[in-house]
Protein backbone atom coordinates (compact mmCIF):
# COMPACT_ATOMS: atom_id res chain seq x y z
CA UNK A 1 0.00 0.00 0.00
CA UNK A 2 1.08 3.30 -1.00
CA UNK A 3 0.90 6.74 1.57
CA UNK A 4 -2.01 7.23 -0.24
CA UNK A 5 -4.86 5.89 1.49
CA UNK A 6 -6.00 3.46 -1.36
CA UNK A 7 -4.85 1.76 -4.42
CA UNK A 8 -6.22 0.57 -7.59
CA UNK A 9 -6.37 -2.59 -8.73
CA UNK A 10 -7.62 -3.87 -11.96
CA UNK A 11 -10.44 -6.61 -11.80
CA UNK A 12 -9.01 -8.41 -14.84
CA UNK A 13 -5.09 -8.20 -14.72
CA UNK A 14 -4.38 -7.35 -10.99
CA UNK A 15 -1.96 -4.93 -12.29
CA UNK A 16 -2.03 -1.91 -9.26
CA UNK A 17 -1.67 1.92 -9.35
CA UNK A 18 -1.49 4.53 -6.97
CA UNK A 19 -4.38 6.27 -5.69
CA UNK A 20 -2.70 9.67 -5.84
CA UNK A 21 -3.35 9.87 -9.28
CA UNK A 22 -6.23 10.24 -11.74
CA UNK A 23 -6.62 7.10 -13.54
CA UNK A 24 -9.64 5.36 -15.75
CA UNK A 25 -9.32 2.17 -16.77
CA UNK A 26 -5.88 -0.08 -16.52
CA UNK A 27 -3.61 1.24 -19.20
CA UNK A 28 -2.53 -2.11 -19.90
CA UNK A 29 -6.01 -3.78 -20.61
CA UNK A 30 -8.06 -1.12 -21.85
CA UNK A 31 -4.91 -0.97 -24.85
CA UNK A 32 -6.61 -4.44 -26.04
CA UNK A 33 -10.52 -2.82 -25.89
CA UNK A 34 -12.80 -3.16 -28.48
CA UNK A 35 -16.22 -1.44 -28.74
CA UNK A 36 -18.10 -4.61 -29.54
CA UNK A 37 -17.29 -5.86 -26.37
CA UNK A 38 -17.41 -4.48 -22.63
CA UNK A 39 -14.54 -2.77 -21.85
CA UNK A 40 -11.90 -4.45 -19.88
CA UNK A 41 -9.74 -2.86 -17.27
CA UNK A 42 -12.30 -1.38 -14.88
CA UNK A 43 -10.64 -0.51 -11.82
CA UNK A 44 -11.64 -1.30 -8.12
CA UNK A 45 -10.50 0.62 -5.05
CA UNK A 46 -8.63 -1.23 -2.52
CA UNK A 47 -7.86 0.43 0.79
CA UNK A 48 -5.47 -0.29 4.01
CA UNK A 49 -7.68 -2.99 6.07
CA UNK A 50 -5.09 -3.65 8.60
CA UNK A 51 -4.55 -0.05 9.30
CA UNK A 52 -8.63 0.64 9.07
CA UNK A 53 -9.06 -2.75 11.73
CA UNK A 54 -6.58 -0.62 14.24
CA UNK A 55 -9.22 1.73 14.38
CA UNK A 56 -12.50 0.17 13.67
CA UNK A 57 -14.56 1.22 16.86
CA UNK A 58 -14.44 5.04 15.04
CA UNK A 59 -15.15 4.47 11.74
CA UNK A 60 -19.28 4.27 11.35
CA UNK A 61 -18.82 7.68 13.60
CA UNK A 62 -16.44 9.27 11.24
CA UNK A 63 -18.76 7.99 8.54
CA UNK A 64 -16.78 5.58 6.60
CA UNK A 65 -14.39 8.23 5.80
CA UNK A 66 -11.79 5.64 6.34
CA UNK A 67 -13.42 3.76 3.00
CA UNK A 68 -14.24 6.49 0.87
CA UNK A 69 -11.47 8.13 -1.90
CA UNK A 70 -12.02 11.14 -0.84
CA UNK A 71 -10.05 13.35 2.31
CA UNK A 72 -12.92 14.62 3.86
CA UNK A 73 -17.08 14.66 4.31
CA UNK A 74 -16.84 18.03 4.01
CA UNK A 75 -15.98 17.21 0.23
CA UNK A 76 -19.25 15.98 -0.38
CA UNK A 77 -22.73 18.11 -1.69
CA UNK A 78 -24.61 20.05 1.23
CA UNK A 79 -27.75 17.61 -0.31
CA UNK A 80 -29.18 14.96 1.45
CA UNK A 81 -27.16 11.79 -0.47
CA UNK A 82 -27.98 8.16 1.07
CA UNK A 83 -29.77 7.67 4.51
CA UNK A 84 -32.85 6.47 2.72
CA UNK A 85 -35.28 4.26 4.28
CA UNK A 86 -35.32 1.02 4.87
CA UNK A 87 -39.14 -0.20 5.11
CA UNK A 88 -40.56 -4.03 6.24
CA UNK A 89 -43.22 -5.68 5.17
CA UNK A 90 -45.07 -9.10 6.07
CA UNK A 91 -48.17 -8.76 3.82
CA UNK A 92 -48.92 -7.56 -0.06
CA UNK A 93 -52.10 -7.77 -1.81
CA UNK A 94 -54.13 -8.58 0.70
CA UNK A 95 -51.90 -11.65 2.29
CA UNK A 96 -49.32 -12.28 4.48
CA UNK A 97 -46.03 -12.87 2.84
CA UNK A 98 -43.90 -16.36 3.93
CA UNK A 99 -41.05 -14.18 4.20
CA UNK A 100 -39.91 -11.06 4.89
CA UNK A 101 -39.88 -8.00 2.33
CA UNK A 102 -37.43 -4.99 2.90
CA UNK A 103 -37.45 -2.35 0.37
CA UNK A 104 -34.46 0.22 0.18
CA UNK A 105 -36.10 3.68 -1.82
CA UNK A 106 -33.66 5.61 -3.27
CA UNK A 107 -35.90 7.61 -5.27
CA UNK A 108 -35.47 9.45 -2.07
CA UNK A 109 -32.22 11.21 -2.82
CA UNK A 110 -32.00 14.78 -3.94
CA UNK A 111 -32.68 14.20 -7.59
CA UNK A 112 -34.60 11.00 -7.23
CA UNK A 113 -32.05 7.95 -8.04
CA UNK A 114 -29.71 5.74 -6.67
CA UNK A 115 -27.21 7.42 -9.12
CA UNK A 116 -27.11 10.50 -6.58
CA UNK A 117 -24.87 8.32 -4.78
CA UNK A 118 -22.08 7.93 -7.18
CA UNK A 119 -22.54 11.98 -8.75
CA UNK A 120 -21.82 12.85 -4.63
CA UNK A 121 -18.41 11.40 -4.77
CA UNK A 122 -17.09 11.89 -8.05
CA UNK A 123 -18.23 15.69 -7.15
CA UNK A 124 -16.34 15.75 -4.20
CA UNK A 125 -13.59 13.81 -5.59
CA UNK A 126 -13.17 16.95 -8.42
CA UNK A 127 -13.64 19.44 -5.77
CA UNK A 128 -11.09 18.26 -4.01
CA UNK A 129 -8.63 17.82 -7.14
CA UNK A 130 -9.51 21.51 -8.74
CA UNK A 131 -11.78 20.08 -11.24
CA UNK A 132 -14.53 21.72 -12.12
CA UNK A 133 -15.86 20.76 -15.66
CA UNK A 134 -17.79 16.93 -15.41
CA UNK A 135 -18.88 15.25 -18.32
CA UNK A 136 -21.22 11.76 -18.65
CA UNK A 137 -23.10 9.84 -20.69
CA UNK A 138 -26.45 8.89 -19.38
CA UNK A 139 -29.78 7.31 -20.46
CA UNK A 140 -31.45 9.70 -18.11
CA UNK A 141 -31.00 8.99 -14.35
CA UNK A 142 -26.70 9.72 -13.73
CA UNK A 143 -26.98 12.71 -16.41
CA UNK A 144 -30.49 14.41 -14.31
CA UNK A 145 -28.38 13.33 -11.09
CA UNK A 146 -25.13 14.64 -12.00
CA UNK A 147 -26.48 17.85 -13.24
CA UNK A 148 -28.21 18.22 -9.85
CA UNK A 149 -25.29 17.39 -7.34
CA UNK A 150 -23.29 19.90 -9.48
CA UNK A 151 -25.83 22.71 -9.38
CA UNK A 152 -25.30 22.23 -5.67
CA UNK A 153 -21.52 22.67 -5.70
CA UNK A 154 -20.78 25.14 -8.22
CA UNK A 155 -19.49 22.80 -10.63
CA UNK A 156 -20.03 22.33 -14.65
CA UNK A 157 -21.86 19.61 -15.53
CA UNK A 158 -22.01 18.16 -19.55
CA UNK A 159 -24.33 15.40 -19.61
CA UNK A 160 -24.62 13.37 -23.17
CA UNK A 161 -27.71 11.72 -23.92
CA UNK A 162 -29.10 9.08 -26.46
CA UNK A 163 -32.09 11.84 -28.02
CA UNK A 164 -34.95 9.21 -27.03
CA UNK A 165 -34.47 9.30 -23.64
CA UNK A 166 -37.67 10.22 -21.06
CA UNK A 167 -38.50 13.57 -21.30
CA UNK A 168 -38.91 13.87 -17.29
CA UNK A 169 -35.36 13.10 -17.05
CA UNK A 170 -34.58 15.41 -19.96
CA UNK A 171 -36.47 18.26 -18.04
CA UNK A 172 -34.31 17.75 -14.96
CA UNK A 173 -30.96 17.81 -16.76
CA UNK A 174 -31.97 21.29 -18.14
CA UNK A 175 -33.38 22.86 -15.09
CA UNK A 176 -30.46 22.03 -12.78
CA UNK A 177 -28.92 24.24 -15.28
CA UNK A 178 -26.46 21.67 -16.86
CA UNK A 179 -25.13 21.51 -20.45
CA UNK A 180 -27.28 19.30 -22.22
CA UNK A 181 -25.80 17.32 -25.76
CA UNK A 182 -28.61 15.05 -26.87
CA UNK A 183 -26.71 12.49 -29.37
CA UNK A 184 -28.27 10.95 -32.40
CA UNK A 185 -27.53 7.30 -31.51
CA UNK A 186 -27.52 4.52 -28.73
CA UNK A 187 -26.43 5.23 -24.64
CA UNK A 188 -22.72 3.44 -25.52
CA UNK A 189 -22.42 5.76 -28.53
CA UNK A 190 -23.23 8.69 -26.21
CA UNK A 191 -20.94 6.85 -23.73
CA UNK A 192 -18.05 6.77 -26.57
CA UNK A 193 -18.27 10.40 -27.10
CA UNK A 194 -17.87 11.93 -23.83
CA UNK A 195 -14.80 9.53 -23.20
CA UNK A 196 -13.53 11.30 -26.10
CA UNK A 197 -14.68 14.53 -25.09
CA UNK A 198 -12.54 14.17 -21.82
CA UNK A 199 -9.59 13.34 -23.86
CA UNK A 200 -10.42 16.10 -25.80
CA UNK A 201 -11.49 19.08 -23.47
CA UNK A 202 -10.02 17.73 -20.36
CA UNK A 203 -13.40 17.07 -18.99
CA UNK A 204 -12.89 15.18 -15.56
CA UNK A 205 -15.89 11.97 -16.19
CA UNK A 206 -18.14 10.72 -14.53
CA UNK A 207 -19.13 7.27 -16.58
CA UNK A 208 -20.34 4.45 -14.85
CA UNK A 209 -17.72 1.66 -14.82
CA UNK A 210 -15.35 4.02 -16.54
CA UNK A 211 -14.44 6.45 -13.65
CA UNK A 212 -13.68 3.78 -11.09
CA UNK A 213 -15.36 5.96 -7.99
CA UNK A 214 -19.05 5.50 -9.34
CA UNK A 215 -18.75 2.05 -7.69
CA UNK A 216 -17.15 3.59 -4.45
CA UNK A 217 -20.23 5.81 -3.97
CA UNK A 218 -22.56 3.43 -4.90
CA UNK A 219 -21.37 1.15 -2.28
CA UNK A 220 -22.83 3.18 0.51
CA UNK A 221 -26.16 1.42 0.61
CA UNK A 222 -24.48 -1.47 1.76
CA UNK A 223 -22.78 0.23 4.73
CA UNK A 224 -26.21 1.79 5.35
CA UNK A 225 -28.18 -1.40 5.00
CA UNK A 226 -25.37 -2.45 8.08
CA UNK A 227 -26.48 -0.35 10.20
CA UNK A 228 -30.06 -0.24 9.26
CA UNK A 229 -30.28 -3.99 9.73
CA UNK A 230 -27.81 -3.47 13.32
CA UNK A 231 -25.67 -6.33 11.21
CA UNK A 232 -28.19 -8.61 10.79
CA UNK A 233 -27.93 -8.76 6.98
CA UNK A 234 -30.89 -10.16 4.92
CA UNK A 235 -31.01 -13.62 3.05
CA UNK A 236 -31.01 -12.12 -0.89
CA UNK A 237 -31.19 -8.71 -2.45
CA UNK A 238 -32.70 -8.22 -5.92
CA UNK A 239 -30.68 -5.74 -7.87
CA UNK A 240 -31.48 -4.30 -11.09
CA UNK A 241 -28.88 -4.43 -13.59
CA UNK A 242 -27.72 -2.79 -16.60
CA UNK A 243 -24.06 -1.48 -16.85
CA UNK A 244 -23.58 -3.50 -13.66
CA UNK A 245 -22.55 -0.94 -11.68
CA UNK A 246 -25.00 -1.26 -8.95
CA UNK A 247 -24.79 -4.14 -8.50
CA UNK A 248 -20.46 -4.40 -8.14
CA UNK A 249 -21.01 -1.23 -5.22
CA UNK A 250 -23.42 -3.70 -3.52
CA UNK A 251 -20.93 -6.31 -3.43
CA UNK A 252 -17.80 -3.80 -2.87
CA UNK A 253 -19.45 -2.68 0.05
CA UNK A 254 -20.06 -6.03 1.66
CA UNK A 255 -17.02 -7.28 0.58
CA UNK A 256 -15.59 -3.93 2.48
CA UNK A 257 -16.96 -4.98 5.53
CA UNK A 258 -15.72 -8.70 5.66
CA UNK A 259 -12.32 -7.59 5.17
CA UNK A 260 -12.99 -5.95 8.24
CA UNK A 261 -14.54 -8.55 9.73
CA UNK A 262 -17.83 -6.96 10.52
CA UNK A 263 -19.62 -9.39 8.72
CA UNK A 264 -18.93 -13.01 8.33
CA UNK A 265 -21.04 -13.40 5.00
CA UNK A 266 -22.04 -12.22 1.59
CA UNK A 267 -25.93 -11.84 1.30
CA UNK A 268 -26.60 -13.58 -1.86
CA UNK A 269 -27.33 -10.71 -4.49
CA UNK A 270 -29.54 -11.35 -7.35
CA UNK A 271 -28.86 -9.73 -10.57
CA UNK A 272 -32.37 -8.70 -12.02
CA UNK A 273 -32.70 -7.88 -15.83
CA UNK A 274 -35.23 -7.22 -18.35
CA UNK A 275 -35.33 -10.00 -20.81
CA UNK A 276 -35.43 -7.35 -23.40
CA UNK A 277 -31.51 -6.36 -21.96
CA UNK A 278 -30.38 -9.28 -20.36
CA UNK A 279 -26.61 -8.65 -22.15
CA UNK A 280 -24.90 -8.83 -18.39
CA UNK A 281 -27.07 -11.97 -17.24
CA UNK A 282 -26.81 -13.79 -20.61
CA UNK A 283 -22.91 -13.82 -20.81
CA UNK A 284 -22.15 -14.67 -17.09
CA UNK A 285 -21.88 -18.30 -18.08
CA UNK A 286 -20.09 -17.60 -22.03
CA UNK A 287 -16.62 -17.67 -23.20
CA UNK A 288 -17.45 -15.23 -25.89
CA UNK A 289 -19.05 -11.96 -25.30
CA UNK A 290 -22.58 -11.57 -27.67
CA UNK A 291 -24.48 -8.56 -27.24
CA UNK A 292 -27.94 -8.48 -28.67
CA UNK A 293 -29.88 -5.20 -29.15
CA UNK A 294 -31.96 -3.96 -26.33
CA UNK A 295 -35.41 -3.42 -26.27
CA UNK A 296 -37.33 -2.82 -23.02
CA UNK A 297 -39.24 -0.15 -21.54
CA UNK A 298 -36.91 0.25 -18.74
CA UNK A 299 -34.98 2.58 -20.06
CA UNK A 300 -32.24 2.70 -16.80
CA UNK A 301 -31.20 -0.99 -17.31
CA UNK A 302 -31.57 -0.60 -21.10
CA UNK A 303 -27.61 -1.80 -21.91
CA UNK A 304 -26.33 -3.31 -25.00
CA UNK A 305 -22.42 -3.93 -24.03
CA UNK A 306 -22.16 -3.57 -20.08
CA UNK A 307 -19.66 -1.22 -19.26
CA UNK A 308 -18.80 -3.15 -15.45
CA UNK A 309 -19.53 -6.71 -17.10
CA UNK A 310 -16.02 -7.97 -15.98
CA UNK A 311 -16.32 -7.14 -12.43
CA UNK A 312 -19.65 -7.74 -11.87
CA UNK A 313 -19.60 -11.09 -13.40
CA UNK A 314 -16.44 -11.76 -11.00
CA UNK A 315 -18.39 -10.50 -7.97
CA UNK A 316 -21.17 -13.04 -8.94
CA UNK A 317 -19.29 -16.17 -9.78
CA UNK A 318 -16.76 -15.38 -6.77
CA UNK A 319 -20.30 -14.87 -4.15
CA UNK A 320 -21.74 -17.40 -5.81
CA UNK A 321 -24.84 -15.15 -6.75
CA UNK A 322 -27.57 -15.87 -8.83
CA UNK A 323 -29.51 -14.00 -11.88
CA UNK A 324 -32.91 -13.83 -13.29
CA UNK A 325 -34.59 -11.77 -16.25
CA UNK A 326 -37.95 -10.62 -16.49
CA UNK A 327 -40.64 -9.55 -19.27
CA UNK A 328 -41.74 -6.03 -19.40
CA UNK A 329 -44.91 -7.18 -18.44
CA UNK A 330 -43.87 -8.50 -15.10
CA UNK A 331 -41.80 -4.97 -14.26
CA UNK A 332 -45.12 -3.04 -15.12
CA UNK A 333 -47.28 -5.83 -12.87
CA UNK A 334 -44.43 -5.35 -10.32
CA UNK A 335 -44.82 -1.41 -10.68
CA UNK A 336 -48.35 -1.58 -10.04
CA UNK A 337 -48.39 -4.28 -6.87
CA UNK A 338 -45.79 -2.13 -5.26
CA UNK A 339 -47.41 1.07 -5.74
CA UNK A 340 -50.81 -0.19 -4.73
CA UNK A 341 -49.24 -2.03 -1.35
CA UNK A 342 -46.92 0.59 -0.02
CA UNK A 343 -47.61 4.11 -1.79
CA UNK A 344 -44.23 3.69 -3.58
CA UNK A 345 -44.37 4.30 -7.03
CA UNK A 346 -41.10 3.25 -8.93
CA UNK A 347 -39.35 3.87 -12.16
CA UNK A 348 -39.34 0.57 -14.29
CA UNK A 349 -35.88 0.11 -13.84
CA UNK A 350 -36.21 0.00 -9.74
CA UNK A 351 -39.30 -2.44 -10.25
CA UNK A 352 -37.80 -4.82 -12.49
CA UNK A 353 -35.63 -5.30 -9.06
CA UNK A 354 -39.21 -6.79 -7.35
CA UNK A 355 -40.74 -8.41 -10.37
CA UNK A 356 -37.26 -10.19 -10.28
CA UNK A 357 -38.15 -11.37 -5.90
CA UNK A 358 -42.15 -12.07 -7.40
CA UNK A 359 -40.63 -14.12 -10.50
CA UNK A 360 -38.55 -16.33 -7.69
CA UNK A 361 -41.27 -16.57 -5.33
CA UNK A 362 -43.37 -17.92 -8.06
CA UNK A 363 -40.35 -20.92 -8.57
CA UNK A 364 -40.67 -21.78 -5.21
CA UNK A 365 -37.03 -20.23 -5.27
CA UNK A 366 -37.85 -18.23 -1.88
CA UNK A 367 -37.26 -19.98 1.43
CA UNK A 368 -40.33 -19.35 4.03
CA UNK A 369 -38.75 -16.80 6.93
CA UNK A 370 -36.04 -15.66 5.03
CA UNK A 371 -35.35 -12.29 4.67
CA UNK A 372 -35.25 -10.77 1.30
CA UNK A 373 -34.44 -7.38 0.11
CA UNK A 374 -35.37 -5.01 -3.26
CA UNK A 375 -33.33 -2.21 -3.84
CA UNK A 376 -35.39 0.37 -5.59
CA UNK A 377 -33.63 2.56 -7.45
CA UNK A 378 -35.53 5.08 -8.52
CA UNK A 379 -38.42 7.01 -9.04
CA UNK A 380 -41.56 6.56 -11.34
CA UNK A 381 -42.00 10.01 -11.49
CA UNK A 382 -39.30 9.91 -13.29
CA UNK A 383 -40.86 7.80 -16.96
CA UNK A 384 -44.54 8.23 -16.64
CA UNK A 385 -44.86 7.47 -20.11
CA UNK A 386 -43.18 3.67 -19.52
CA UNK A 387 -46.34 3.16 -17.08
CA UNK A 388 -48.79 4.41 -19.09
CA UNK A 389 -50.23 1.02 -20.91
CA UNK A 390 -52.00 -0.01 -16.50
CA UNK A 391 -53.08 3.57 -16.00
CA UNK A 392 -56.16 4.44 -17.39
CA UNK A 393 -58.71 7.48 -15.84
CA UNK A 394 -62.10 7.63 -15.94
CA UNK A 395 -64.69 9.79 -17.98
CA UNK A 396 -65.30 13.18 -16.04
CA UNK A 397 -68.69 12.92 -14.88
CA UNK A 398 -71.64 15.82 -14.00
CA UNK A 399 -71.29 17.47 -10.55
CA UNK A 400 -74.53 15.73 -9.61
CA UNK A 401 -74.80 12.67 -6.70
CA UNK A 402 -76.48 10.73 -8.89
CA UNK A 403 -73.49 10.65 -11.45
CA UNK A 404 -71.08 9.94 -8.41
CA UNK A 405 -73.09 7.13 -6.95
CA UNK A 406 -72.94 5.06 -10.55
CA UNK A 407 -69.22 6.01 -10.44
CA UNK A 408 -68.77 4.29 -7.20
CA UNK A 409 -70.89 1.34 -8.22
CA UNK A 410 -68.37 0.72 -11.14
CA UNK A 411 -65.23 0.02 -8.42
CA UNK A 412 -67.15 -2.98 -6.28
């Protein structure tokens, strides 16, 4: 270990690199990338466990400062990041569940996704390194959130988009007062370009995968599922997956705290995808990488070449975890059970994450008293249009009683 308080290491060559420096992807594997295929060379974070263990009693109070790339909290947005709650549940749709059902809602960060998470620390990672200029490519959710955790600090946010992505998400981007470069193609060509635009301009970027501190701040839920849970960590968590992302900051953060030997096991994760995108799923098990063109409505998890495929297919085979992929028609059904049973209304990509638990339960795949967990990513608010094939209104009817009580009739 270096004096700096973390290294790099790559996830498919081992090759390591200081942490004082400002570093993508391994040098020496990205050199053999193709764009076909998911990059390789994504980096993860590896910090000083034996010096962190000396002082373990401090570090939830110093708020995992001692895990996080960054030198202080102060770093980080004035925004509410993380600390989202953690609700139980023992019944749905009338009847009482075999198990038990935790949802984590991060549509309750500032801009209304999980992705908050990792904008907060790249921000404070550039604010701390005199950058001020951050570029990404986003379907939607990281460009709205990134635009949104830089209005807060002052910084310059570009965000790239594919031109078909929801307008809500669109609107956001704009309003936080970002600059906004809609691109006539696909998320990875959008992706492509602002890599090049960094190289370019000297942007400092913010791509999932690509900028190996999205995974850092996306591994806070796990610390805060911990605590939530007072280390009593539940049985499975359904993740929704895409770039695969998510779902390696779940497992860093786990895999954090059993190096410190806070916890003595993995939960096993489940990586959730729509059959429509299943690119991540559908090559954990190949020796050739095939991507096939997505098509779903969930337009978060909507990936043709996963930028974090490497790692997050290590993660799974090495925690022996277990996938499943799901029609649109069970995320909507899963949107619309959820919503109905709790009053939280997610984004398709954050339900996918329960149709995923619902298409398990239906396999007799989930264990009576177990405890399982859905991350929900994010919120419906934010792609009303993806719901709007369940949501019909009724006819407006005359201000008379008479016309009300044939409305009511109509919902026995």
């Amino acid at each position: 270990m270096n004096s700096a308080k973390y290294i790099y290491r790559c996830c498919c060559c081992g090759k390591e690199y200081g942490g004082s420096s400002d570093i993508y992807l391994c040098p020496s594997c990205s050199k053999l990338n193709q764009p076909e295929n998911p990059p390789k060379g994504v980096l993860k974070v590896i910090y000083d466990y034996d010096s962190i263990c000396q002082n373990i009693a401090q570090l939830a109070g110093n708020g995992y400062i001692d895990l996080l790339p960054i030198r202080s909290l102060s770093s980080l947005p004035q925004l509410k990041v993380g600390k989202t709650p953690l609700y139980k549940y023992s019944r749905m749709e009338g009847k009482n569940l075999p198990f038990t059902l935790l949802l984590k809602d991060d549509s309750q960060n500032p801009t209304f996704s999980f992705k908050d998470r990792a904008s907060a620390l790249v921000s404070a990672y550039a604010l701390e390194n005199g950058k001020n200029e951050i570029v990404t490519a986003s379907t939607g959710n990281a460009g709205s959130s990134l635009a949104g955790i830089c209005a807060s600090q002052g910084q310059k946010a570009i965000i790239m988009v594919p031109k078909n992505a929801p307008a809500a998400k669109l609107t956001q981007i704009v309003m936080y007062g970002a600059s906004i470069v809609p691109v006539d193609g696909s998320y990875d060509q959008a992706f492509d370009l602002s890599v090049k635009s960094s190289e370019t301009f000297g942007w400092y970027n913010r791509n999932t995968a690509f900028n190996p501190l999205t995974i850092e701040g996306k591994k806070t839920v796990s610390f805060e599922i911990f605590e939530q849970l007072k280390g009593q960590l539940p049985d499975r968590i359904f993740v929704p997956v895409g770039d695969g992302v998510i779902i390696s900051g779940v497992y860093k953060g786990f895999e954090d705290l059993l190096m410190l030997k806070l916890i003595d096991r993995m939960p096993t994760i489940v990586a959730v995808q729509a059959k429509g995108s299943s690119n991540l799923v559908g090559n954990l098990f190949t020796d050739v990488f095939c991507s096939q063109t997505s098509q779903t409505l969930a337009d978060s998890i909507s990936v043709d070449i996963p930028r974090n495929f490497y790692m997050a297919r290590q993660y799974i085979k090495t925690y022996n975890g277990e996938a499943v992929t799901v029609t649109d028609g069970e995320i909507l059904e899963a949107s619309a059970i959820l919503a109905r049973n709790t009053g939280l209304f997610a984004e398709p990509a954050a339900s996918a994450a329960l149709a995923g638990l619902i298409s398990f339960f239906r396999q007799n795949k989930v264990e009576g008293n177990t405890s399982n967990m859905v991350l929900l990513t994010g919120s419906g608010l934010k792609d009303l249009k993806a719901v709007s094939p369940i949501v019909q209104f009724p006819k407006a009817i005359k201000p008379k009683i008479d016309a009300l009580k044939e409305l009511v009739d109509t919902w026995k």
